[in-house]
C-alpha atoms as a PDB file:
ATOM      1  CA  UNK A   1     144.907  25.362  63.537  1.00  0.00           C
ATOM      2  CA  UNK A   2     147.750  27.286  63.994  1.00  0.00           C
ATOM      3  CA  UNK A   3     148.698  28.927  67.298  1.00  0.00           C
ATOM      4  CA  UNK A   4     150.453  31.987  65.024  1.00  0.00           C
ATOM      5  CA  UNK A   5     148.082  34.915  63.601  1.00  0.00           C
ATOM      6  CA  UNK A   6     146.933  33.285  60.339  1.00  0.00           C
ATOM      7  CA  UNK A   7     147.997  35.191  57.002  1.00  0.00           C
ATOM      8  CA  UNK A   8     144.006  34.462  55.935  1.00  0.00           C
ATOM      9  CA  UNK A   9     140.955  35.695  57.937  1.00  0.00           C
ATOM     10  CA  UNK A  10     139.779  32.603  59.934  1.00  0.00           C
ATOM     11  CA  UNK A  11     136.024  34.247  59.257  1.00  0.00           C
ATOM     12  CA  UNK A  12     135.524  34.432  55.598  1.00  0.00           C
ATOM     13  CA  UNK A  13     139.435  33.266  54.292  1.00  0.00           C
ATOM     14  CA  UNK A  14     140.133  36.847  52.932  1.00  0.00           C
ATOM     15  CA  UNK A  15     143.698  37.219  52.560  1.00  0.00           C
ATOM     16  CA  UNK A  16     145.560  39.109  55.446  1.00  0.00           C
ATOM     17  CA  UNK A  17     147.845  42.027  55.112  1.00  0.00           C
ATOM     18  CA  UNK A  18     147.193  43.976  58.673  1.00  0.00           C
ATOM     19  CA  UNK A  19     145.326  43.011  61.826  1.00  0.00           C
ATOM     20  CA  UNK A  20     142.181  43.263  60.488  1.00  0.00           C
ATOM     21  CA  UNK A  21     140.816  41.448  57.785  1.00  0.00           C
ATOM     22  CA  UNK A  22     139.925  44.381  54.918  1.00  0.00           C
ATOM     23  CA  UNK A  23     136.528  42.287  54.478  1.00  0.00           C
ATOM     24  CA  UNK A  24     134.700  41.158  57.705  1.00  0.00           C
ATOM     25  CA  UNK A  25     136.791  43.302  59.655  1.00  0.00           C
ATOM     26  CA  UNK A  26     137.929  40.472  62.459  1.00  0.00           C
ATOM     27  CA  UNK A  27     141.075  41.127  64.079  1.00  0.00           C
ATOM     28  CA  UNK A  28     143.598  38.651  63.171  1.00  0.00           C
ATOM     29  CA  UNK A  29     144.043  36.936  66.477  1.00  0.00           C
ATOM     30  CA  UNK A  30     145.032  33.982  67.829  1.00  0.00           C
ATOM     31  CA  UNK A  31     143.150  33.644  71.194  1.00  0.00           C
ATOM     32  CA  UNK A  32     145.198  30.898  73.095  1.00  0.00           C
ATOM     33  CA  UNK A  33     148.140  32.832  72.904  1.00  0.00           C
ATOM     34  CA  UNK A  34     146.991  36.380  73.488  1.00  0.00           C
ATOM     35  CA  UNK A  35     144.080  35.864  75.993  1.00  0.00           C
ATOM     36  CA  UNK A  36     144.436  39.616  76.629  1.00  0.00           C
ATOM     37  CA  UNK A  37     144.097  41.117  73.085  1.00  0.00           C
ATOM     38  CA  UNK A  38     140.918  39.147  73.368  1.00  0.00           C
ATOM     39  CA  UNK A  39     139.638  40.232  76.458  1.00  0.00           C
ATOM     40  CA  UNK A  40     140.222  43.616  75.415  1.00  0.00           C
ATOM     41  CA  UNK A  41     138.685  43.114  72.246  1.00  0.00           C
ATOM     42  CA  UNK A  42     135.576  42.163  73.964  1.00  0.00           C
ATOM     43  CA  UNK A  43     135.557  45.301  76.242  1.00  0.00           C
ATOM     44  CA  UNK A  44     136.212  47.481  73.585  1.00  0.00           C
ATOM     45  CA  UNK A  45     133.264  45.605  71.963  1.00  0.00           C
ATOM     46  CA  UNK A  46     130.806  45.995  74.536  1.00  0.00           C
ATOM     47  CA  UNK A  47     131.946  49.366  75.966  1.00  0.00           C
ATOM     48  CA  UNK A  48     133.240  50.799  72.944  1.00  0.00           C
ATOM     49  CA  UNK A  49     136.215  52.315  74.878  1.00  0.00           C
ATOM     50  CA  UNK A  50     137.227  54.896  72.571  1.00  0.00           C
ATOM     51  CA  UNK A  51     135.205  57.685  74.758  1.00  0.00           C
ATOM     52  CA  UNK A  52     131.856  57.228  73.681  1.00  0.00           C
ATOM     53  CA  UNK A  53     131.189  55.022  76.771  1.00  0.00           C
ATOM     54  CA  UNK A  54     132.053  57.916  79.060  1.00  0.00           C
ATOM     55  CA  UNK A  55     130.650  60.745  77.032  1.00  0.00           C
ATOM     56  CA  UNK A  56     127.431  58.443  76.480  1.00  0.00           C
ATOM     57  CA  UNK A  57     127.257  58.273  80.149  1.00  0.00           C
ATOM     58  CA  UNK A  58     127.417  61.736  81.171  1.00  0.00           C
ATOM     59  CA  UNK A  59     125.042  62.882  78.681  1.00  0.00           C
ATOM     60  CA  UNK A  60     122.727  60.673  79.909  1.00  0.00           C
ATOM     61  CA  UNK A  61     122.921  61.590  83.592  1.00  0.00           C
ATOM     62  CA  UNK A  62     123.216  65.240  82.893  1.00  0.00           C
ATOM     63  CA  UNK A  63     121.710  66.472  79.755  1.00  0.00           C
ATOM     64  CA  UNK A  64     118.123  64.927  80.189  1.00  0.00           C
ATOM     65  CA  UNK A  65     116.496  63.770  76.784  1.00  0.00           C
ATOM     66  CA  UNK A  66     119.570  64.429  74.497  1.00  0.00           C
ATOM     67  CA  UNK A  67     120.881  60.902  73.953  1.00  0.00           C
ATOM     68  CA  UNK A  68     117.481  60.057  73.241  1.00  0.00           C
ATOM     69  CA  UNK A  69     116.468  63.168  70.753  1.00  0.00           C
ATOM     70  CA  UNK A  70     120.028  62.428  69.257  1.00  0.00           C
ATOM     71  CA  UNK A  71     119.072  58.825  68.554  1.00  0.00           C
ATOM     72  CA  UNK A  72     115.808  59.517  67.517  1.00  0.00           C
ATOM     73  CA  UNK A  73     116.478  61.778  64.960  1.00  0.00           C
ATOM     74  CA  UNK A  74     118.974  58.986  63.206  1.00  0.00           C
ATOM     75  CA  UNK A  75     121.985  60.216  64.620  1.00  0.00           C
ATOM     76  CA  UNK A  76     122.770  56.356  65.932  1.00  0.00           C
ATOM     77  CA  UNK A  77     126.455  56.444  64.999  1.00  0.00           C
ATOM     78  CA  UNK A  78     127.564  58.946  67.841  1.00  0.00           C
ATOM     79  CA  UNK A  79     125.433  57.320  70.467  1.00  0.00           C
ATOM     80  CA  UNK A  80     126.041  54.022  72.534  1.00  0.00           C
ATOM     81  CA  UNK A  81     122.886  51.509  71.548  1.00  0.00           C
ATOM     82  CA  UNK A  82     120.210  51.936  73.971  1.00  0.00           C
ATOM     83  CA  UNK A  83     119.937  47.910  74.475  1.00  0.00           C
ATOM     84  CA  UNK A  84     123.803  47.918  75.266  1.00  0.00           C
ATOM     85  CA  UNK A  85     123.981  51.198  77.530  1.00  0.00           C
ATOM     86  CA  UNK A  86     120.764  48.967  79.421  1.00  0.00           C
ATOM     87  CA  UNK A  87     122.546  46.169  79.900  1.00  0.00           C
ATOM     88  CA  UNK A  88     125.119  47.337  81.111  1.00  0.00           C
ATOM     89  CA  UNK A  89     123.246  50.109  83.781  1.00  0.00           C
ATOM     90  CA  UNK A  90     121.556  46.715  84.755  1.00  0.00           C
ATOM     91  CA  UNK A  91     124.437  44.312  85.641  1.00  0.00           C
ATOM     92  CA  UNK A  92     126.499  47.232  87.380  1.00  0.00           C
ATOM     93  CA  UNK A  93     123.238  48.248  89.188  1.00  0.00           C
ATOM     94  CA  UNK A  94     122.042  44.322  90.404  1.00  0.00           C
ATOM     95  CA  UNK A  95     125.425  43.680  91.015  1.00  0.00           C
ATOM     96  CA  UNK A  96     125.953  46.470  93.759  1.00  0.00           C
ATOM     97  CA  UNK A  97     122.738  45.757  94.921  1.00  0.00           C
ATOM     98  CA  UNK A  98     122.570  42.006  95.953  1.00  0.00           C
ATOM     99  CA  UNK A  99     126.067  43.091  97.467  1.00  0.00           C
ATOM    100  CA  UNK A 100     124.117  46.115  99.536  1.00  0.00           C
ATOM    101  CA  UNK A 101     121.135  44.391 101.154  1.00  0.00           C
ATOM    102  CA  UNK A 102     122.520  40.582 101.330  1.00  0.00           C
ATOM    103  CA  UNK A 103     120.158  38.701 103.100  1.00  0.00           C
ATOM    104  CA  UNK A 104     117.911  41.940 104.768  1.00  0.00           C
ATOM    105  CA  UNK A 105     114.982  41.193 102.620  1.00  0.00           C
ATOM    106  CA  UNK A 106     114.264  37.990 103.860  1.00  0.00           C
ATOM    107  CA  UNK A 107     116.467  37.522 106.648  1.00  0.00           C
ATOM    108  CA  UNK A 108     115.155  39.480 110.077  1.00  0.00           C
ATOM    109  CA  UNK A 109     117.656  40.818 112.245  1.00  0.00           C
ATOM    110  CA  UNK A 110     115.928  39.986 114.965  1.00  0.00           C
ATOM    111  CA  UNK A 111     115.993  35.517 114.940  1.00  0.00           C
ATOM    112  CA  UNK A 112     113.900  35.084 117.882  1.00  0.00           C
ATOM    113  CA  UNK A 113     110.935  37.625 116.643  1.00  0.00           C
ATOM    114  CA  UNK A 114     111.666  35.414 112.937  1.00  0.00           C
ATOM    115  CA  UNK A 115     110.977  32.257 114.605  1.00  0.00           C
ATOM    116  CA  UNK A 116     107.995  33.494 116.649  1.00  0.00           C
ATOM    117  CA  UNK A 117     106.494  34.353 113.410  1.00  0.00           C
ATOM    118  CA  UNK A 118     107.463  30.656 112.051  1.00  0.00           C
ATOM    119  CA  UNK A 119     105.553  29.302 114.901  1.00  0.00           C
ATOM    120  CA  UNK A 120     102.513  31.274 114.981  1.00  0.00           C
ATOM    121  CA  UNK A 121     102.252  30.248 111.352  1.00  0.00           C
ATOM    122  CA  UNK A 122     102.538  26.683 112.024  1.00  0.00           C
ATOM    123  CA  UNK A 123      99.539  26.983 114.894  1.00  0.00           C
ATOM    124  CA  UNK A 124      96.232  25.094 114.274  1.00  0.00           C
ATOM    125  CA  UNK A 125      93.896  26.618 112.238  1.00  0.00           C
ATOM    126  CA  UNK A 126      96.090  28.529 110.310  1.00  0.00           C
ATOM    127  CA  UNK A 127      96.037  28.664 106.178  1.00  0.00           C
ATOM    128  CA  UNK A 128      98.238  26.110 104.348  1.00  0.00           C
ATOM    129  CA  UNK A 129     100.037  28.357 102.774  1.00  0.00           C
ATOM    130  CA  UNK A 130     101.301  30.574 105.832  1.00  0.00           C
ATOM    131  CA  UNK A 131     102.591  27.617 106.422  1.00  0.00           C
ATOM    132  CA  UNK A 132     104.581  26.275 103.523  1.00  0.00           C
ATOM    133  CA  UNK A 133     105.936  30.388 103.784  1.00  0.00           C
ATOM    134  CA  UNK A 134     106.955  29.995 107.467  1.00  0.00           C
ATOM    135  CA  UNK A 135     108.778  26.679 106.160  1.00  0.00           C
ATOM    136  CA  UNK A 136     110.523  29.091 103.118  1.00  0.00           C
ATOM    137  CA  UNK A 137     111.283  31.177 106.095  1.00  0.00           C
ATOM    138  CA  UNK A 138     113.223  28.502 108.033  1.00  0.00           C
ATOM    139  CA  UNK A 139     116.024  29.087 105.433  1.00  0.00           C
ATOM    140  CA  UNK A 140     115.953  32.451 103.888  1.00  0.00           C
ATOM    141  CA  UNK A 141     119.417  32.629 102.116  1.00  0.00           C
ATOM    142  CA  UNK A 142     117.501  30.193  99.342  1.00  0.00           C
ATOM    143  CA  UNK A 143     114.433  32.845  99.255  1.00  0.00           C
ATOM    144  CA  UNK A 144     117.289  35.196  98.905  1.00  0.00           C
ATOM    145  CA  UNK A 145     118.908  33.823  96.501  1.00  0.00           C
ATOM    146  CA  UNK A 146     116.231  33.241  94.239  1.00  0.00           C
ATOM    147  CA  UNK A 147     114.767  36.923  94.495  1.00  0.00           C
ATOM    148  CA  UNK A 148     118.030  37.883  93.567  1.00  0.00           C
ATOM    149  CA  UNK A 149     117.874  35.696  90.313  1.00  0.00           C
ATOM    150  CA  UNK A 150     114.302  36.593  89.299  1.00  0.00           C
ATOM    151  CA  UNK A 151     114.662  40.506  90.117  1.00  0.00           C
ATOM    152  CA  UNK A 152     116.478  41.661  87.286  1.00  0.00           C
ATOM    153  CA  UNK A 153     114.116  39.937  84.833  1.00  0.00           C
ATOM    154  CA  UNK A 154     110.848  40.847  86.057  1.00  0.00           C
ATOM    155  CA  UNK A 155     112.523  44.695  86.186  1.00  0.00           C
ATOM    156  CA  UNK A 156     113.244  44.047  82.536  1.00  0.00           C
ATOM    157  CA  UNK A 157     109.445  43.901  81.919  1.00  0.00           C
ATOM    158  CA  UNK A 158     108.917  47.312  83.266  1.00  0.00           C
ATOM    159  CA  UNK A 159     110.570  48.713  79.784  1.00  0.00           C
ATOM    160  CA  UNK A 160     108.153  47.678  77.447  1.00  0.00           C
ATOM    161  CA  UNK A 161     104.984  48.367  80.146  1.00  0.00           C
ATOM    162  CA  UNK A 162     106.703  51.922  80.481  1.00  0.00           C
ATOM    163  CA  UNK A 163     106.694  52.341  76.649  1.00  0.00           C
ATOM    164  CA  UNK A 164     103.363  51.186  76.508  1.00  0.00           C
ATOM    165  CA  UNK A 165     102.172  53.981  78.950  1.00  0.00           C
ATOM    166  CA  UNK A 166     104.262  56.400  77.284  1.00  0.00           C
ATOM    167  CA  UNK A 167     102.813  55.541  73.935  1.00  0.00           C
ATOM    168  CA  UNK A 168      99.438  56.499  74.950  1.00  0.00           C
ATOM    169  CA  UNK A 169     100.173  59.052  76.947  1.00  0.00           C
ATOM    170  CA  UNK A 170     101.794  60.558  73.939  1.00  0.00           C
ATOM    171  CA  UNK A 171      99.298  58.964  71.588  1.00  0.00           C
ATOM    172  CA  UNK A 172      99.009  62.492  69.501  1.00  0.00           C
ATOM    173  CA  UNK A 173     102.703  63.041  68.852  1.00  0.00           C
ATOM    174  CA  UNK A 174     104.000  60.433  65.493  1.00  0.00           C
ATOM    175  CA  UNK A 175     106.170  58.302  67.498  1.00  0.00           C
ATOM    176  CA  UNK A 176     105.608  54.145  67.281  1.00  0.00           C
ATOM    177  CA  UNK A 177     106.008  51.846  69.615  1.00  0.00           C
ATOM    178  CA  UNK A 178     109.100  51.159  68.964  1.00  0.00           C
ATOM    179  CA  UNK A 179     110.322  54.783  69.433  1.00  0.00           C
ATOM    180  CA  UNK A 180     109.228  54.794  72.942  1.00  0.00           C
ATOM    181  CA  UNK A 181     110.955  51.596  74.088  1.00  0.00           C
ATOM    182  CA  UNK A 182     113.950  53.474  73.163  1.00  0.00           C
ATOM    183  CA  UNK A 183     112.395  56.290  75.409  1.00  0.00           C
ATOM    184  CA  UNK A 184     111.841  53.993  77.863  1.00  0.00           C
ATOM    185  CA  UNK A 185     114.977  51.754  77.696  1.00  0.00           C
ATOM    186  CA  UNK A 186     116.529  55.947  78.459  1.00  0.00           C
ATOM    187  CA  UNK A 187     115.059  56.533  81.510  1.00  0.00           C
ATOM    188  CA  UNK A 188     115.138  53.542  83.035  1.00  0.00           C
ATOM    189  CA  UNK A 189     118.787  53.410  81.995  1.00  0.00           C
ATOM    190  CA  UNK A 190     119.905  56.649  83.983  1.00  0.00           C
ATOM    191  CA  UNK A 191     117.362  55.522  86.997  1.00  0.00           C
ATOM    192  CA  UNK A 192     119.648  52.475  87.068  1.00  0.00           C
ATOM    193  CA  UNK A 193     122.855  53.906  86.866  1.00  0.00           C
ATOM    194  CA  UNK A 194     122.200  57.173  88.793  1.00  0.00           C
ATOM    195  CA  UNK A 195     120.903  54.881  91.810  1.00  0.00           C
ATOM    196  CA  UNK A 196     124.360  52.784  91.385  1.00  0.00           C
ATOM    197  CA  UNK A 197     126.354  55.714  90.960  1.00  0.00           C
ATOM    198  CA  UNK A 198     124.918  57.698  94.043  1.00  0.00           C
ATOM    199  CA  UNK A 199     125.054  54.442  96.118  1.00  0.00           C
ATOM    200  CA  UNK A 200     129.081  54.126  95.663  1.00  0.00           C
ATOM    201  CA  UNK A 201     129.439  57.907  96.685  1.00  0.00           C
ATOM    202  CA  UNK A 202     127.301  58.334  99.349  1.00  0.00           C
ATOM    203  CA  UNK A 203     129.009  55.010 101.111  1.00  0.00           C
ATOM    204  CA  UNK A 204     132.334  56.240 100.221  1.00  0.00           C
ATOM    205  CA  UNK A 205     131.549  59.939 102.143  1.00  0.00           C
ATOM    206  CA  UNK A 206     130.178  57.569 104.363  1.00  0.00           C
ATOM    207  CA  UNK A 207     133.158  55.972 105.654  1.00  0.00           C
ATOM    208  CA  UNK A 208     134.604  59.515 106.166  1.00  0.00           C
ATOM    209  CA  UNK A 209     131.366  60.640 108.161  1.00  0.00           C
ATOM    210  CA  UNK A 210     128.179  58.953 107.991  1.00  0.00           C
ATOM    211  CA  UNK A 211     125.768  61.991 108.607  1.00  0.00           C
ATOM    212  CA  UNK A 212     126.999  63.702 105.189  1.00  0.00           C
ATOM    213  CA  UNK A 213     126.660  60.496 103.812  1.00  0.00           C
ATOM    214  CA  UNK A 214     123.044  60.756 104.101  1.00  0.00           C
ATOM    215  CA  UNK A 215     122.523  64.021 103.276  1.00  0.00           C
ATOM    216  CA  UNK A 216     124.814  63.020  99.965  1.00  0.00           C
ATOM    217  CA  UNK A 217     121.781  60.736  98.740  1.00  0.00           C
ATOM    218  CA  UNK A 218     119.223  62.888  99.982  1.00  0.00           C
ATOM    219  CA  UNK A 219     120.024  65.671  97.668  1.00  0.00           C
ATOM    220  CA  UNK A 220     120.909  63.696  94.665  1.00  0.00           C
ATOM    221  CA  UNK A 221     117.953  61.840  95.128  1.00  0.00           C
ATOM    222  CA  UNK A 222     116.062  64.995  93.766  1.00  0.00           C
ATOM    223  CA  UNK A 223     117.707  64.815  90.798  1.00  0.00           C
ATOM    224  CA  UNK A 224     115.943  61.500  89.967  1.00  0.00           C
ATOM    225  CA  UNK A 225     112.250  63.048  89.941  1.00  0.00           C
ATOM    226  CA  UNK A 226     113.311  66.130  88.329  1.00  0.00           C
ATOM    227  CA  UNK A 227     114.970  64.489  85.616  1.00  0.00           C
ATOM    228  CA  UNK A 228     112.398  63.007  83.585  1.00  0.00           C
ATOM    229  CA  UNK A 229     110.422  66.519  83.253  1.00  0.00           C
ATOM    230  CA  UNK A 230     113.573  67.931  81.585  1.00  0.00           C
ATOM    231  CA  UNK A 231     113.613  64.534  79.315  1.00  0.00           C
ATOM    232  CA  UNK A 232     110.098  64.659  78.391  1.00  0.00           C
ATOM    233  CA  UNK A 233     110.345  68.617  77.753  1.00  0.00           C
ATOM    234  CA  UNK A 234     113.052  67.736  75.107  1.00  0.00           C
ATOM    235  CA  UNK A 235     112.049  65.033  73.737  1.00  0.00           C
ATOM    236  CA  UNK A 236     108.649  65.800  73.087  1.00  0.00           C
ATOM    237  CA  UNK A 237     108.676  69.235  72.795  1.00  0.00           C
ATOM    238  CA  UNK A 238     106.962  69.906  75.654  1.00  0.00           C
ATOM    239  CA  UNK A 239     105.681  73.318  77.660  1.00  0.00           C
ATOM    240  CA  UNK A 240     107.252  72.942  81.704  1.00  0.00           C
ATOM    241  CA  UNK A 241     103.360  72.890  82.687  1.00  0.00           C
ATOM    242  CA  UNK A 242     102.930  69.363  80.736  1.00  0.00           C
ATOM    243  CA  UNK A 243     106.393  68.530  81.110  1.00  0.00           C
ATOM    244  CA  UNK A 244     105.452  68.315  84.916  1.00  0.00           C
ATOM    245  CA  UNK A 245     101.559  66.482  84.282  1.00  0.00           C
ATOM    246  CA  UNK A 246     102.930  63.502  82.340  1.00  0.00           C
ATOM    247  CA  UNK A 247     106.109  63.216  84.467  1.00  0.00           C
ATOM    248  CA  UNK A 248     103.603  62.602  87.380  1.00  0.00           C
ATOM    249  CA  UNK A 249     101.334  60.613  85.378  1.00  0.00           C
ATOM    250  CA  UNK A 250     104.278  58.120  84.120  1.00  0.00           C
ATOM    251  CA  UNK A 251     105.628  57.951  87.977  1.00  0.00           C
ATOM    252  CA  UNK A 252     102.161  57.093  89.382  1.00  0.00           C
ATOM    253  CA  UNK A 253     102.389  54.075  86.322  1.00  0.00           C
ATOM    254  CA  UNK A 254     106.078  53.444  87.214  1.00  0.00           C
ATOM    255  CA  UNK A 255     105.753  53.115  90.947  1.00  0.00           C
ATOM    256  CA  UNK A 256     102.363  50.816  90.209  1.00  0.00           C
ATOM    257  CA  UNK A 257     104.653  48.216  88.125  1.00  0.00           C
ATOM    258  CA  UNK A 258     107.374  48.507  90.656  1.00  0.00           C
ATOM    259  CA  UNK A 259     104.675  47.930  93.483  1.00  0.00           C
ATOM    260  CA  UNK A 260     103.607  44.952  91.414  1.00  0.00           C
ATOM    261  CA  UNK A 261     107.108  43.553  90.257  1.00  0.00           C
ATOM    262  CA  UNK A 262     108.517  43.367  93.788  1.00  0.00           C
ATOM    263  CA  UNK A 263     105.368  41.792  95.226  1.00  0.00           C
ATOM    264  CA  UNK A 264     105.513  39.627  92.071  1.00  0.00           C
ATOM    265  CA  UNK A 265     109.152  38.475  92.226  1.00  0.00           C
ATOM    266  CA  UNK A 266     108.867  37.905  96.159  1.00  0.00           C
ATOM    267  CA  UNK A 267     106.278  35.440  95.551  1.00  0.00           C
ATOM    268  CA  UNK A 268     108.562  33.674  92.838  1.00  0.00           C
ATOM    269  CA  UNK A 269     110.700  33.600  95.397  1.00  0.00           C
ATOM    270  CA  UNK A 270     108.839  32.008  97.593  1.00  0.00           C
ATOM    271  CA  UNK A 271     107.510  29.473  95.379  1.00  0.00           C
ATOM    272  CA  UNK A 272     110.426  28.585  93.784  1.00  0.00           C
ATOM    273  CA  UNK A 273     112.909  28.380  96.391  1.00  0.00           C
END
């Protein structure tokens, strides 16, 4: 192969007369010599870095409902695919987060009250399996590491359990299924990213002065249980008073699968580390 730009598309052999091939549309690119054309091409693949990605963004954090009721209604072009916008919320989210809590899950700032608990659990006439958990215990950075692995999958689950709840909460309206794990896929999209986003900011007041710091996540935190009533209103056409009722209804459903996802990956962890 040759380490020049080709004069036919390496993809489907279409002659060449620009940087893009007039029939696939692959950019006429010779990787090993311009490593960052192709990074960039990726990025601009992925992120779509013409603007969407940042006006995709904002809507989403501050017009509740609207990228869904955009995408909904088959305008799909102007909006940043739900499954992308996801992904990406998720690996900027778990990334900042393994970095924020390290080893506190498992690891007990306090050694001596760790390996009392160790002890007690090896005792006679304890259960075998407290245990083969006080022996997990005796190196917690592989319990760690292992939550850290299995967390972002088992939160993956909670879309299609949320759409599930959705769908018969809102088993009236014409929507499928597949409708509401776009819905779904939404709100657990700005969750993610307004969590991530409000994280960076309050630490970053927080170097400045650590009491407004806290108060900076305090009130932003609002905005997260406020924001699905305003999605759901728009969305589904809804009146404030049932806007409110099925917001409640769908956190009571969302904090059960959260209850049972962390209690579910913390045993993984266990087991498998």
């Amino acid at each position: 192969m040759s380490n020049t730009p080709s004069s036919h598309c390496r993809n489907c052999d279409h002659s060449l007369n620009s940087n893009y091939c007039p029939n696939c549309g692959q950019r006429n690119l010779d990787f090993r010599r311009d490593w960052r054309g192709l990074i960039g091409e990726y990025a601009s693949s992925f992120l779509n870095i013409d603007g969407k990605i940042t006006r995709g963004i904002i809507q989403l954090l501050f017009r509740p409902g609207l990228s869904t009721q955009l995408f909904l209604a088959g305008k799909r072009a102007s909006q940043i695919p739900p499954l992308r916008l996801y992904l990406f919320a998720s690996l900027m989210f778990f990334l900042w987060f393994t970095n924020q809590q390290g080893d506190l899950i498992f690891n007990s700032s306090d050694p001596e009250q760790t390996q009392a608990k160790i002890d007690y659990a090896q005792t006679e006439g304890q259960p075998e399996f407290a245990k083969e958990f006080a022996k997990k215990l005796e190196n917690p950075a592989a319990v760690q590491a292992t939550f850290n692995t299995w967390l972002p999958r088992v939160f993956l689950l909670g879309v299609p359990l949320l759409a599930l709840a959705s769908r018969i909460l809102f088993f009236k309206r014409e929507y499928v299924y597949l409708e509401h794990i776009i819905i779904s896929m939404h709100l657990q999209t700005f969750l993610l990213l307004w969590i991530f986003l409000v994280g960076i900011f309050s630490n970053l007041v927080g170097l400045i002065h650590s009491p407004t710091g806290g108060l900076f996540w305090n009130v932003f935190i609002w905005w997260i249980q406020l924001y699905p009533v305003f999605a759901l209103k728009r969305i589904f056409q809804l009146s404030w008073l049932k806007a409110i009722g099925t917001t409640i209804a769908l956190e009571i459903v969302t904090f059960a699968l959260f209850t049972f996802g962390m209690a579910t990956v913390i045993l993984i962890s266990f087991w498998l580390a």
